[in-house]
PDB file of N, CA and C in Angstrom:
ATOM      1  N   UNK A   1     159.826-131.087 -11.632  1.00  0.00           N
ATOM      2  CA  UNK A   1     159.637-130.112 -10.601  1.00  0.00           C
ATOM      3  C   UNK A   1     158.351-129.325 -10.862  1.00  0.00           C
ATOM      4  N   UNK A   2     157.883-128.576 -12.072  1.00  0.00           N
ATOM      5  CA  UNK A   2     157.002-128.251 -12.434  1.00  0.00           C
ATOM      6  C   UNK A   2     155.673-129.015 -12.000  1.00  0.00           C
ATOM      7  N   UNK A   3     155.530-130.186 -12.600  1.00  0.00           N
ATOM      8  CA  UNK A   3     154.780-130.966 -12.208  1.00  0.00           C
ATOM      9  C   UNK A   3     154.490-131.078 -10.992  1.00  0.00           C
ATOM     10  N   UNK A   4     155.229-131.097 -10.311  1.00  0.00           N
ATOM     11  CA  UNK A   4     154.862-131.652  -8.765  1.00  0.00           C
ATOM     12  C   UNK A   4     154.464-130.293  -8.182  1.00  0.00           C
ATOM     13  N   UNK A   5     155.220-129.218  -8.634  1.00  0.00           N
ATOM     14  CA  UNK A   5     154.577-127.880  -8.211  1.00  0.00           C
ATOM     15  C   UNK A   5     152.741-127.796  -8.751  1.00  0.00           C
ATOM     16  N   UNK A   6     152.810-128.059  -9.364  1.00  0.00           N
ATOM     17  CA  UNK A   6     151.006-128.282 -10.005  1.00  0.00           C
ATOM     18  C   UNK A   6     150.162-129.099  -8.978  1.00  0.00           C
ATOM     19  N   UNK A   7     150.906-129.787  -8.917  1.00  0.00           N
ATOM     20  CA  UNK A   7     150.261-130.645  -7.821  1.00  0.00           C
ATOM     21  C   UNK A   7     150.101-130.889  -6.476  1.00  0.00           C
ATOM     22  N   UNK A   8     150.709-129.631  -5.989  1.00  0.00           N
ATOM     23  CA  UNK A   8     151.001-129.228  -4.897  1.00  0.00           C
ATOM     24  C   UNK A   8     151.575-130.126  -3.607  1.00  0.00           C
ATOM     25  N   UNK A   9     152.470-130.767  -4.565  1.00  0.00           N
ATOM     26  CA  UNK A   9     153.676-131.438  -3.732  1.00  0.00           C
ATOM     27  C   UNK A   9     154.961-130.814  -3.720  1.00  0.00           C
ATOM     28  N   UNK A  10     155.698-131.046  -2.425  1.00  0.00           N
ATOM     29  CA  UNK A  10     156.920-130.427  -1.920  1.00  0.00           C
ATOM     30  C   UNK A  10     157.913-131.073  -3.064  1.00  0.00           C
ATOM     31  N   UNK A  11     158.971-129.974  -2.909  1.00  0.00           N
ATOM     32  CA  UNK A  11     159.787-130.653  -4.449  1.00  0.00           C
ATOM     33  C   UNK A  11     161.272-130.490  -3.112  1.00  0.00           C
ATOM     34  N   UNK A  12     162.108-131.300  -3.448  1.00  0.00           N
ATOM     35  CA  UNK A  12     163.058-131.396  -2.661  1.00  0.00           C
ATOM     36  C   UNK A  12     164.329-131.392  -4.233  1.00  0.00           C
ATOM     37  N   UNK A  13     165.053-130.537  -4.094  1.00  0.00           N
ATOM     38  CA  UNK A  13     166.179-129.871  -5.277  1.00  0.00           C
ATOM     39  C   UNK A  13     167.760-130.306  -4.562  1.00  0.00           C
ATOM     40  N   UNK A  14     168.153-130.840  -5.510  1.00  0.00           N
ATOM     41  CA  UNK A  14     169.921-130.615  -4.998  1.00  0.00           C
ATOM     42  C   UNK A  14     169.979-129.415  -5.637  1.00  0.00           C
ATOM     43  N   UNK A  15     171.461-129.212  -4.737  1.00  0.00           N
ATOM     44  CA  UNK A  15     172.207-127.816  -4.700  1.00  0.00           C
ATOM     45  C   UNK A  15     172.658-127.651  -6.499  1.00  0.00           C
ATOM     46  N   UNK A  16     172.747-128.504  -7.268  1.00  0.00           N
ATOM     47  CA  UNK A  16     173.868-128.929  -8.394  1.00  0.00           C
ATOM     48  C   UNK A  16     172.707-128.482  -9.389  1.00  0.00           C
ATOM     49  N   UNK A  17     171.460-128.429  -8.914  1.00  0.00           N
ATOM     50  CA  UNK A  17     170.329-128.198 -10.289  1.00  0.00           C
ATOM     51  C   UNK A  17     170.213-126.468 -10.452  1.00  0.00           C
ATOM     52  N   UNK A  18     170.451-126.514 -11.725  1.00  0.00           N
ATOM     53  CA  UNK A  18     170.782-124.956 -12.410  1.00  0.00           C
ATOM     54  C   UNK A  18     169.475-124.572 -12.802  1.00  0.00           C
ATOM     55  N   UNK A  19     168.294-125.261 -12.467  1.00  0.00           N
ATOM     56  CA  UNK A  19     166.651-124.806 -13.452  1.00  0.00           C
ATOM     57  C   UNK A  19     166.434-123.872 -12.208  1.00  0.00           C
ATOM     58  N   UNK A  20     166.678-122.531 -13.089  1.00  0.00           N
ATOM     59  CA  UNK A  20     165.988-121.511 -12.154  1.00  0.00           C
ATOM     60  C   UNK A  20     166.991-121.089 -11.036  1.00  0.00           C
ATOM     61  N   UNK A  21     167.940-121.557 -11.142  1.00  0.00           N
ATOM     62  CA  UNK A  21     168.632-121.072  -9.912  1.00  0.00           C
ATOM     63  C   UNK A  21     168.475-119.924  -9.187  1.00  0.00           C
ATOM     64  N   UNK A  22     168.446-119.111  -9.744  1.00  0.00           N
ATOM     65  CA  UNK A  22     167.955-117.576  -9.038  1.00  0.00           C
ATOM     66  C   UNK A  22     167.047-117.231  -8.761  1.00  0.00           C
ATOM     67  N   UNK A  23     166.084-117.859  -9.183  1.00  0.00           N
ATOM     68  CA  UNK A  23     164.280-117.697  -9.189  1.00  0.00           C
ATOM     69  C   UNK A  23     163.916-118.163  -8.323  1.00  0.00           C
ATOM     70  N   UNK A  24     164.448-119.853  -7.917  1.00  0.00           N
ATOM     71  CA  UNK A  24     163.577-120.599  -7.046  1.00  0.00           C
ATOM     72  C   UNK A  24     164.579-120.463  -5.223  1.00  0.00           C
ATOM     73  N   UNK A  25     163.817-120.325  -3.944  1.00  0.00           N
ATOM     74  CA  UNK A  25     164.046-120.008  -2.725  1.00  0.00           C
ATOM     75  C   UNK A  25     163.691-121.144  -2.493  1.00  0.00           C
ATOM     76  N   UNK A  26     165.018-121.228  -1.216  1.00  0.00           N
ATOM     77  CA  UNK A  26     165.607-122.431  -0.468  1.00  0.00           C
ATOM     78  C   UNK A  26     164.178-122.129   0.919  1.00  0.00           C
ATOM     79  N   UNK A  27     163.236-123.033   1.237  1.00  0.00           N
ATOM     80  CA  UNK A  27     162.329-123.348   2.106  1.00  0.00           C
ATOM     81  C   UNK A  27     161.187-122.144   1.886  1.00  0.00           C
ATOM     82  N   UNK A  28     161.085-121.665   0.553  1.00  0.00           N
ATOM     83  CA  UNK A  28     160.172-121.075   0.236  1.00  0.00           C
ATOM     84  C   UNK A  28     158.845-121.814  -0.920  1.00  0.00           C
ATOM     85  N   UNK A  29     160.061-122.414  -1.857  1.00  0.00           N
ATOM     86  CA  UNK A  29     159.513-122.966  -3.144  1.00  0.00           C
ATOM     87  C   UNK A  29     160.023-124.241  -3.642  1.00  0.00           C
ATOM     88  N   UNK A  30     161.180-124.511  -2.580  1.00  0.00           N
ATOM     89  CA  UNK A  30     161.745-125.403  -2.585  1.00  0.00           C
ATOM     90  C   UNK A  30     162.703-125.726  -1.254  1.00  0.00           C
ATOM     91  N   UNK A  31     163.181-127.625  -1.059  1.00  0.00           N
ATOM     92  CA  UNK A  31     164.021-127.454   0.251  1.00  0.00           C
ATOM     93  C   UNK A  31     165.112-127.934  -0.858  1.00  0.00           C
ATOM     94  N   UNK A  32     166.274-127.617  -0.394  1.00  0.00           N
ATOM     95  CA  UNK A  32     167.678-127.447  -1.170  1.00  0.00           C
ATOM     96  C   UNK A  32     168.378-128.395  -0.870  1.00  0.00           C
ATOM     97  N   UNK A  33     169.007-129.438  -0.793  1.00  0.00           N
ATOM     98  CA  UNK A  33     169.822-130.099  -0.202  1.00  0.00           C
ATOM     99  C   UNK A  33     171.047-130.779  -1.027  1.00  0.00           C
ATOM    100  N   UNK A  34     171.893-131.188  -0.545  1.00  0.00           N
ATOM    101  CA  UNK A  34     173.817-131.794  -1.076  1.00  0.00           C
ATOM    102  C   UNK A  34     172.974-132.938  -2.289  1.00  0.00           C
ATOM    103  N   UNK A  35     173.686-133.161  -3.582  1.00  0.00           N
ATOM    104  CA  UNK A  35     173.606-134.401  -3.867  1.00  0.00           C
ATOM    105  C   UNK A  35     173.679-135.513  -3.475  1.00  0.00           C
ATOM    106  N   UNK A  36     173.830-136.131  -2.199  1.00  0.00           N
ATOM    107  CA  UNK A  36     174.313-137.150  -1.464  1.00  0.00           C
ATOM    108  C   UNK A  36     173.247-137.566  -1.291  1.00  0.00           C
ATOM    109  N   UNK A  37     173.243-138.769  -0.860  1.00  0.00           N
ATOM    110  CA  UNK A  37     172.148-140.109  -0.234  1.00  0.00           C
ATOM    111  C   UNK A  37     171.428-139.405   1.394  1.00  0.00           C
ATOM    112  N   UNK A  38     172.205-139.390   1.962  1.00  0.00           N
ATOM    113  CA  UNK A  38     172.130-138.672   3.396  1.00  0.00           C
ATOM    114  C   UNK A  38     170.873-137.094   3.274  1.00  0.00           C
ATOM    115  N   UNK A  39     171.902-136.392   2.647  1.00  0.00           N
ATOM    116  CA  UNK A  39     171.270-135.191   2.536  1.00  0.00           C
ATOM    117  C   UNK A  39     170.134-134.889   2.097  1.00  0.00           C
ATOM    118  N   UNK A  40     169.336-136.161   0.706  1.00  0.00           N
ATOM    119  CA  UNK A  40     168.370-135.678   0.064  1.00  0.00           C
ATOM    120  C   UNK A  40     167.036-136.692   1.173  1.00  0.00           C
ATOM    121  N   UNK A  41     167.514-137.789   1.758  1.00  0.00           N
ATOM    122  CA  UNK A  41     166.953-138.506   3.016  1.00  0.00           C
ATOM    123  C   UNK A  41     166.673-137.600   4.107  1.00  0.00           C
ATOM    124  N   UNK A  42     167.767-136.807   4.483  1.00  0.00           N
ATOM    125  CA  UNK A  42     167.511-135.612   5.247  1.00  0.00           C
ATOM    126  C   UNK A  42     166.228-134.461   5.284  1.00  0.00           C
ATOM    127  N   UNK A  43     166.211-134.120   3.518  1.00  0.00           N
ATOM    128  CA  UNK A  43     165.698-133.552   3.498  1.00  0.00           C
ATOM    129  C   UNK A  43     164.184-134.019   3.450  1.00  0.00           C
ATOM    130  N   UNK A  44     163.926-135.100   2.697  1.00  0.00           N
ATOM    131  CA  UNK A  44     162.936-135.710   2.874  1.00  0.00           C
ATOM    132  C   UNK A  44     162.049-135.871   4.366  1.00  0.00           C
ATOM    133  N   UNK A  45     162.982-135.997   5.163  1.00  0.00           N
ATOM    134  CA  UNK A  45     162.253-136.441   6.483  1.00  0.00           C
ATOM    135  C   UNK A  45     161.706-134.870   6.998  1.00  0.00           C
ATOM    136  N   UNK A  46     162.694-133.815   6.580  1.00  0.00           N
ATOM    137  CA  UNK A  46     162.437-132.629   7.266  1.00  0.00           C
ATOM    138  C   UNK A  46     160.436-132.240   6.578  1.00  0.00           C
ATOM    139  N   UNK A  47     160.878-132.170   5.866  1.00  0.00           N
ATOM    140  CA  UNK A  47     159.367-132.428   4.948  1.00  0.00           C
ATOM    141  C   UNK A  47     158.194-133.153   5.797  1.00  0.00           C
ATOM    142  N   UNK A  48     158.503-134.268   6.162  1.00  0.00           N
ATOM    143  CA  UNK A  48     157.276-135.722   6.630  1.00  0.00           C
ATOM    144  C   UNK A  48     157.355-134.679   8.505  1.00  0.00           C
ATOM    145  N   UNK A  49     158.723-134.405   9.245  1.00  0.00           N
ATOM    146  CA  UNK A  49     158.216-134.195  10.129  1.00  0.00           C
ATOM    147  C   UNK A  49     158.253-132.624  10.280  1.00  0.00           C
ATOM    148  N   UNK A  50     158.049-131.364   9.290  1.00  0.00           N
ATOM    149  CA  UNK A  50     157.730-130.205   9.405  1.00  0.00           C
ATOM    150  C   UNK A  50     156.334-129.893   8.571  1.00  0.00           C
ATOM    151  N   UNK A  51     155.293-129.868   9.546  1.00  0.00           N
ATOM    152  CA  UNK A  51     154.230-129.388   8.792  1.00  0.00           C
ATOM    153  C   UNK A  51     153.943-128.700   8.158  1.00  0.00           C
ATOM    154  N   UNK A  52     154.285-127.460   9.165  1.00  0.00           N
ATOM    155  CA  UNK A  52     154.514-125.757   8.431  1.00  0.00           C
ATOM    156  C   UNK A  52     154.976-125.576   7.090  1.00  0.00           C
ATOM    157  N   UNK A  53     156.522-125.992   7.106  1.00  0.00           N
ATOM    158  CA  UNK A  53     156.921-125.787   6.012  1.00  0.00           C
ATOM    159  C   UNK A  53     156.748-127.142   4.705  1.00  0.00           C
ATOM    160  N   UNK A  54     156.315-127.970   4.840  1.00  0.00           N
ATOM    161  CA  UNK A  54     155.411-128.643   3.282  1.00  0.00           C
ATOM    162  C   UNK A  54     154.317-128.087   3.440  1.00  0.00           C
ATOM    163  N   UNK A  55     153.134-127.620   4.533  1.00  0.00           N
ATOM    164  CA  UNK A  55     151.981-126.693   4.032  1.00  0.00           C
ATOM    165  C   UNK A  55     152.472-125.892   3.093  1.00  0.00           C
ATOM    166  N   UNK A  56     153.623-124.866   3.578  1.00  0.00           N
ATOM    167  CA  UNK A  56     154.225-123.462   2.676  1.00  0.00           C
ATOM    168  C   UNK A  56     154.546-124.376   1.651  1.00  0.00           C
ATOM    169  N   UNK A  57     155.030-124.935   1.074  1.00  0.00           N
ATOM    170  CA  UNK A  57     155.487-125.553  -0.048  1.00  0.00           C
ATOM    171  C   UNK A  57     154.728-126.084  -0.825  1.00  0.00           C
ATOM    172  N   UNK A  58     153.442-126.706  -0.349  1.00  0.00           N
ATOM    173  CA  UNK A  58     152.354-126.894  -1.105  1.00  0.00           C
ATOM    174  C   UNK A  58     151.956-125.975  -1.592  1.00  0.00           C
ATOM    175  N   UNK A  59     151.567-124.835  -0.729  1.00  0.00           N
ATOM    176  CA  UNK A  59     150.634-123.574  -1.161  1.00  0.00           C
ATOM    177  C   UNK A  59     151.154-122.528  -2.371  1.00  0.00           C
ATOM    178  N   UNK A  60     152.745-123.166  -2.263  1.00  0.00           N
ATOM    179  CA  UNK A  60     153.884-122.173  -2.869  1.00  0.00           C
ATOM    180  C   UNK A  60     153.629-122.484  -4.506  1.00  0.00           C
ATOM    181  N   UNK A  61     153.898-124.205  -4.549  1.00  0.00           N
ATOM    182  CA  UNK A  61     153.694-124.280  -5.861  1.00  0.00           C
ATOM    183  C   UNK A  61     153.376-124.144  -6.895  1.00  0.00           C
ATOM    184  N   UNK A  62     151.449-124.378  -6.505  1.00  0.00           N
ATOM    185  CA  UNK A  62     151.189-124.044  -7.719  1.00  0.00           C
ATOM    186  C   UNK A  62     151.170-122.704  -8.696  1.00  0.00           C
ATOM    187  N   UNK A  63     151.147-121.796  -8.148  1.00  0.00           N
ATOM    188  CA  UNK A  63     151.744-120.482  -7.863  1.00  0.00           C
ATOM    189  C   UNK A  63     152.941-120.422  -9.103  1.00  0.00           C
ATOM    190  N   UNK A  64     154.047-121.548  -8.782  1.00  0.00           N
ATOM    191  CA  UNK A  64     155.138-121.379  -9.376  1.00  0.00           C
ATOM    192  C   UNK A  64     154.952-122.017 -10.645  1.00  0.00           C
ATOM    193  N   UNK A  65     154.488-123.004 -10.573  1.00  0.00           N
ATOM    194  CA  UNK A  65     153.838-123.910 -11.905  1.00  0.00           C
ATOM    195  C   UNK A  65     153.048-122.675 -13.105  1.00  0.00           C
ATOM    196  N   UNK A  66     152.200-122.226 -12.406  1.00  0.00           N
ATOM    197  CA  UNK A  66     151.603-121.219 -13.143  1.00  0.00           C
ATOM    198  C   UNK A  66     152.660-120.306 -14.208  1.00  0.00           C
ATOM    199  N   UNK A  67     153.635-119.553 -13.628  1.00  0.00           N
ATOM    200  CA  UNK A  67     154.844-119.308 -14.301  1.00  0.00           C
ATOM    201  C   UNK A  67     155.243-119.736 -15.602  1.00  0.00           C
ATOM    202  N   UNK A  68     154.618-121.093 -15.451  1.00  0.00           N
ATOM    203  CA  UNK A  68     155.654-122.103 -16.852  1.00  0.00           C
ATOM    204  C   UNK A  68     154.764-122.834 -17.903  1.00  0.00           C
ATOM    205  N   UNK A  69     153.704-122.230 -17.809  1.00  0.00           N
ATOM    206  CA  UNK A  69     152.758-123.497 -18.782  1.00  0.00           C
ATOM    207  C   UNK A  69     153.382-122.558 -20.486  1.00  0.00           C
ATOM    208  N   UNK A  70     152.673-123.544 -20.981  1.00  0.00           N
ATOM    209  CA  UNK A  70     153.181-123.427 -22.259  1.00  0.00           C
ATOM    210  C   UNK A  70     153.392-122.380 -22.917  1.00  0.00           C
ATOM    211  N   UNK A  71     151.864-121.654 -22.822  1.00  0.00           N
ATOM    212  CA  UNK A  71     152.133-120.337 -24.022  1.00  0.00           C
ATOM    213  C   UNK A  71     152.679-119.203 -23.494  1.00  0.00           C
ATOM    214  N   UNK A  72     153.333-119.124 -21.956  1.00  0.00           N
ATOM    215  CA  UNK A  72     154.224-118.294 -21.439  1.00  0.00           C
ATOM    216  C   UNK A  72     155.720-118.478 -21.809  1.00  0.00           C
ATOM    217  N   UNK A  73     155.641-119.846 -21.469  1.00  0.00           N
ATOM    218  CA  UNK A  73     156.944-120.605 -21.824  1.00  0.00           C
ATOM    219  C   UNK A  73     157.032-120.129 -23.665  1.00  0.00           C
ATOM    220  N   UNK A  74     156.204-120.179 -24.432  1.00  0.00           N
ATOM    221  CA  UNK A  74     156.209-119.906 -25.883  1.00  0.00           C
ATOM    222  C   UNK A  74     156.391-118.714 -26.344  1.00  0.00           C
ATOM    223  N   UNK A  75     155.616-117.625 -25.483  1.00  0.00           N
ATOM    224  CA  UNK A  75     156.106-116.462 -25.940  1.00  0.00           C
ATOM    225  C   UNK A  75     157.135-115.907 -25.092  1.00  0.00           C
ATOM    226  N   UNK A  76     157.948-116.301 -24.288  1.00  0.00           N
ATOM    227  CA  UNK A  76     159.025-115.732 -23.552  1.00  0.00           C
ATOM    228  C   UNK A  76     160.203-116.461 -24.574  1.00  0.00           C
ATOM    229  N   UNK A  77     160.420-117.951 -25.136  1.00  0.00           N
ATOM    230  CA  UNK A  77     160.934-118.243 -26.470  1.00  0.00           C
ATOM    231  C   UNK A  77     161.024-117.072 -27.707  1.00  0.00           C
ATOM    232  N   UNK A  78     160.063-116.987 -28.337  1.00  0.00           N
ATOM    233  CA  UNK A  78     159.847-116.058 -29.253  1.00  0.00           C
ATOM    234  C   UNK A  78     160.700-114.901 -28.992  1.00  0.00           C
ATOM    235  N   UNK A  79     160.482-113.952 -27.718  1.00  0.00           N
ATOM    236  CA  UNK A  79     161.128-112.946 -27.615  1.00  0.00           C
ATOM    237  C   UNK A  79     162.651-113.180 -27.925  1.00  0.00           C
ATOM    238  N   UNK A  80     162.847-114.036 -27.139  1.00  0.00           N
ATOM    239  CA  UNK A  80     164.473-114.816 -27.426  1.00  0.00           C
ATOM    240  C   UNK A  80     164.908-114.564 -29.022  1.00  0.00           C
ATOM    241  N   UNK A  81     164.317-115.270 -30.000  1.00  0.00           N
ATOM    242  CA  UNK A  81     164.570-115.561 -30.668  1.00  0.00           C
ATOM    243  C   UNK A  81     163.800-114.468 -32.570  1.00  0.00           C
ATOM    244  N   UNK A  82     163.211-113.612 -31.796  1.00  0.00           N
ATOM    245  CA  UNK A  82     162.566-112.870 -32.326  1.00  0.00           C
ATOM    246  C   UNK A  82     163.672-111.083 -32.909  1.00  0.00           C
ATOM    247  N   UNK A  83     163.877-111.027 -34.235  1.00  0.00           N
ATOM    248  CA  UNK A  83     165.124-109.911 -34.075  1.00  0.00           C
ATOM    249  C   UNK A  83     164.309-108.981 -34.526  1.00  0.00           C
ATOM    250  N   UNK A  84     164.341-108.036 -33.743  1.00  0.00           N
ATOM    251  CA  UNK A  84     163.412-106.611 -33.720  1.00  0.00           C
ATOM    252  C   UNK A  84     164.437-105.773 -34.646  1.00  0.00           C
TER     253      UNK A  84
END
């Protein structure tokens, strides 16, 4: 997901994925859809025939990617694990 946020491709998420759950918005930063065959096809197409929203989703990403590179990701660890 990261990745593709870097790259400013639309990331299409089932409902069942816990990365970020609270962080990441349903047709903001991501489109949300059922684990099912149907639903993630669904969502896919909504993507190919909504411009608007994969523009927003492109533009959204990298944005979100930024968030997670390493030495953020490293020192937000540390704090974790760091006993003051």
């Amino acid at each position: 997901m990261i990745e593709a946020w870097a790259l400013d491709v639309p990331v299409v998420v089932t409902k069942h994925c816990v990365f970020l759950e609270n962080q990441i918005r349903d047709y903001e930063d991501v489109v949300y859809c059922e684990p099912e065959p149907n639903s993630v096809a669904n969502a896919i197409y909504l993507l190919i025939a909504n411009d608007k929203l994969r523009k927003k989703l492109e533009l959204n990403g990298p944005q979100l990617a930024r968030q997670f590179d390493y030495e953020r990701m490293a020192e937000k660890l540390l704090k974790v694990f760091t006993v003051e």
